[in-house]
Protein backbone atom coordinates (compact mmCIF):
# COMPACT_ATOMS: atom_id res chain seq x y z
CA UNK A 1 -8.97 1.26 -7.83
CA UNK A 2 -5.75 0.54 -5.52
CA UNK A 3 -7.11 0.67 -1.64
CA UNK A 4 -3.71 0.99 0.68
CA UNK A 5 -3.75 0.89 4.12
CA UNK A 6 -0.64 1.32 5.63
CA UNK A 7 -0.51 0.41 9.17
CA UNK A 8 2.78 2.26 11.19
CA UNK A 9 4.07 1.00 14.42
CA UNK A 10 3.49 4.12 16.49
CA UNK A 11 7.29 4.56 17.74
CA UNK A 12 8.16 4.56 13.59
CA UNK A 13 5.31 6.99 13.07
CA UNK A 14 6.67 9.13 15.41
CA UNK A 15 10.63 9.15 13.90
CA UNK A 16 9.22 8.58 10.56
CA UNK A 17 6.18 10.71 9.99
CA UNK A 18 7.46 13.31 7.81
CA UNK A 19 9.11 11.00 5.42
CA UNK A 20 6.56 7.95 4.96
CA UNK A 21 4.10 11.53 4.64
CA UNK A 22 6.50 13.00 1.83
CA UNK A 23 6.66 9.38 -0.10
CA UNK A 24 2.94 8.60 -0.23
CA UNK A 25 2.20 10.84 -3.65
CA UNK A 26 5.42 8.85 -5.53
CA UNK A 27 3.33 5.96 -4.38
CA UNK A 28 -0.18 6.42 -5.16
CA UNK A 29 1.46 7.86 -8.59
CA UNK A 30 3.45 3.99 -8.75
CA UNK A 31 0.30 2.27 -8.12
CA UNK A 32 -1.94 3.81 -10.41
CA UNK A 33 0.83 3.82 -13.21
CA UNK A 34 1.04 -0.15 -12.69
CA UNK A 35 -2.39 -1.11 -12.32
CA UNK A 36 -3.56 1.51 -14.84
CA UNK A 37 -5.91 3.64 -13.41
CA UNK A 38 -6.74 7.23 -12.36
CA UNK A 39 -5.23 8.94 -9.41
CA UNK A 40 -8.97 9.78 -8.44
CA UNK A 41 -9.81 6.01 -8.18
CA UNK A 42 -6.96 5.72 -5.63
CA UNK A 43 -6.96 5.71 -2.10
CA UNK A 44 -4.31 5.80 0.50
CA UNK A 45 -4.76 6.22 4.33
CA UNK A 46 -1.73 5.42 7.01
CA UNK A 47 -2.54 4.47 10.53
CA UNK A 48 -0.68 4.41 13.65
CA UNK A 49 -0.57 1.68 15.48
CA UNK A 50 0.32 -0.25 18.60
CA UNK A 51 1.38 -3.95 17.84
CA UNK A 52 4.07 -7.11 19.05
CA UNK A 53 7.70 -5.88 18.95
CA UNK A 54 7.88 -9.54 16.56
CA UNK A 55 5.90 -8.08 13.99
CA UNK A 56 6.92 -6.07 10.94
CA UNK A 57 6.81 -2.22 11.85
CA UNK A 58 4.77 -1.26 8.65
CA UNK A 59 2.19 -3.16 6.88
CA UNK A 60 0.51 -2.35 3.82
CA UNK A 61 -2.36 -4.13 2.67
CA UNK A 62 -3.84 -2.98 -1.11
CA UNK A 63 -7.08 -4.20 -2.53
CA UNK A 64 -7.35 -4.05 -6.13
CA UNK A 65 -9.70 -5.01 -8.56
CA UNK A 66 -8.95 -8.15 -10.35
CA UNK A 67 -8.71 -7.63 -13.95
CA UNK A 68 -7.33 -9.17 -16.80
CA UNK A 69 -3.44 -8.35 -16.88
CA UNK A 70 -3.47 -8.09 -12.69
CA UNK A 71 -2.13 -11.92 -12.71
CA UNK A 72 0.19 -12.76 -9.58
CA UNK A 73 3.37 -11.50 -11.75
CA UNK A 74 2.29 -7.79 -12.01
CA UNK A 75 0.81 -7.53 -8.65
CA UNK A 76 4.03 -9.63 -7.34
CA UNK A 77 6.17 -6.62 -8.71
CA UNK A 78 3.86 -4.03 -7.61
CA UNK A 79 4.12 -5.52 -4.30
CA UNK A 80 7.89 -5.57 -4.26
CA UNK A 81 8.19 -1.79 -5.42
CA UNK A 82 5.45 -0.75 -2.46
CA UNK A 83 7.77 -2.63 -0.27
CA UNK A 84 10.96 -1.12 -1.55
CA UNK A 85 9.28 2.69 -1.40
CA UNK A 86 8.44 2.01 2.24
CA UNK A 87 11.00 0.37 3.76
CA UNK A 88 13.54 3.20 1.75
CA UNK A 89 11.36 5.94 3.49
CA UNK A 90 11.08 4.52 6.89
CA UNK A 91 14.45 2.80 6.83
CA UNK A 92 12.15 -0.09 8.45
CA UNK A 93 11.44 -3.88 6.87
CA UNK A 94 7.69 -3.08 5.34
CA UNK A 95 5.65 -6.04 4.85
CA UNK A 96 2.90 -5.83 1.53
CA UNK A 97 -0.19 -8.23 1.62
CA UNK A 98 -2.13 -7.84 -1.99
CA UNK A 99 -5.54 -8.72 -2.11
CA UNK A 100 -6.98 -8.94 -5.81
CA UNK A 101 -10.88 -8.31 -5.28
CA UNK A 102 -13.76 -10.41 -8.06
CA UNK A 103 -15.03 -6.95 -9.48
CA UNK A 104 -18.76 -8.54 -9.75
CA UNK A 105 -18.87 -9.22 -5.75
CA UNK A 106 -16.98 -5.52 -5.32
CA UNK A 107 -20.26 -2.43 -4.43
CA UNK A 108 -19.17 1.14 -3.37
CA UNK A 109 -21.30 3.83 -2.34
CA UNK A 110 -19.82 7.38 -2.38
């Protein structure tokens, strides 16, 4: 159940589009390879936005479900290949926040 939100400063978006576009399957197929899960339990949106010129021009922050064999080492190296995907597709730092969710406190409707 990887939730990624990618947020793209809007001058990066606009140089970048196709590219960060073309790389999201390779990633939603990375995440749900690592964390072991479906590709229909996955979603990935990407968001232009306007920020601070000091701030990283991409930011993705994924939710998963904590589980048994998500400790800080798997999610730390799922972090670092996100990172590495993005930043080789934008040719842009990225910066990955991972937020590991208590599955009993986690509802969705859909």
């Amino acid at each position: 159940m990887p939730l990624l939100s990618i947020a793209v400063d809007q001058a990066v978006w606009q140089a970048e589009q196709d590219r960060l576009m073309a790389v999201l399957p390779a990633i939603r197929e990375m995440l749900c390879d690592k964390l072991g899960v479906g590709q229909a339990a996955s979603h990935l949106t990407v968001t232009p936005v306007f920020g601070l010129p000091d701030q990283a021009p991409i930011t993705a922050d994924l939710r998963v479900l904590g589980k048994e064999g998500r400790g800080r080492e798997m999610l730390t190296d799922v972090a670092r290949t996100l990172q590495t995907q993005l930043t080789d597709a934008c040719g842009r730092p990225a910066s990955v926040r991972i937020t590991s969710m208590d599955p009993e406190a986690y509802l969705a409707l859909r």
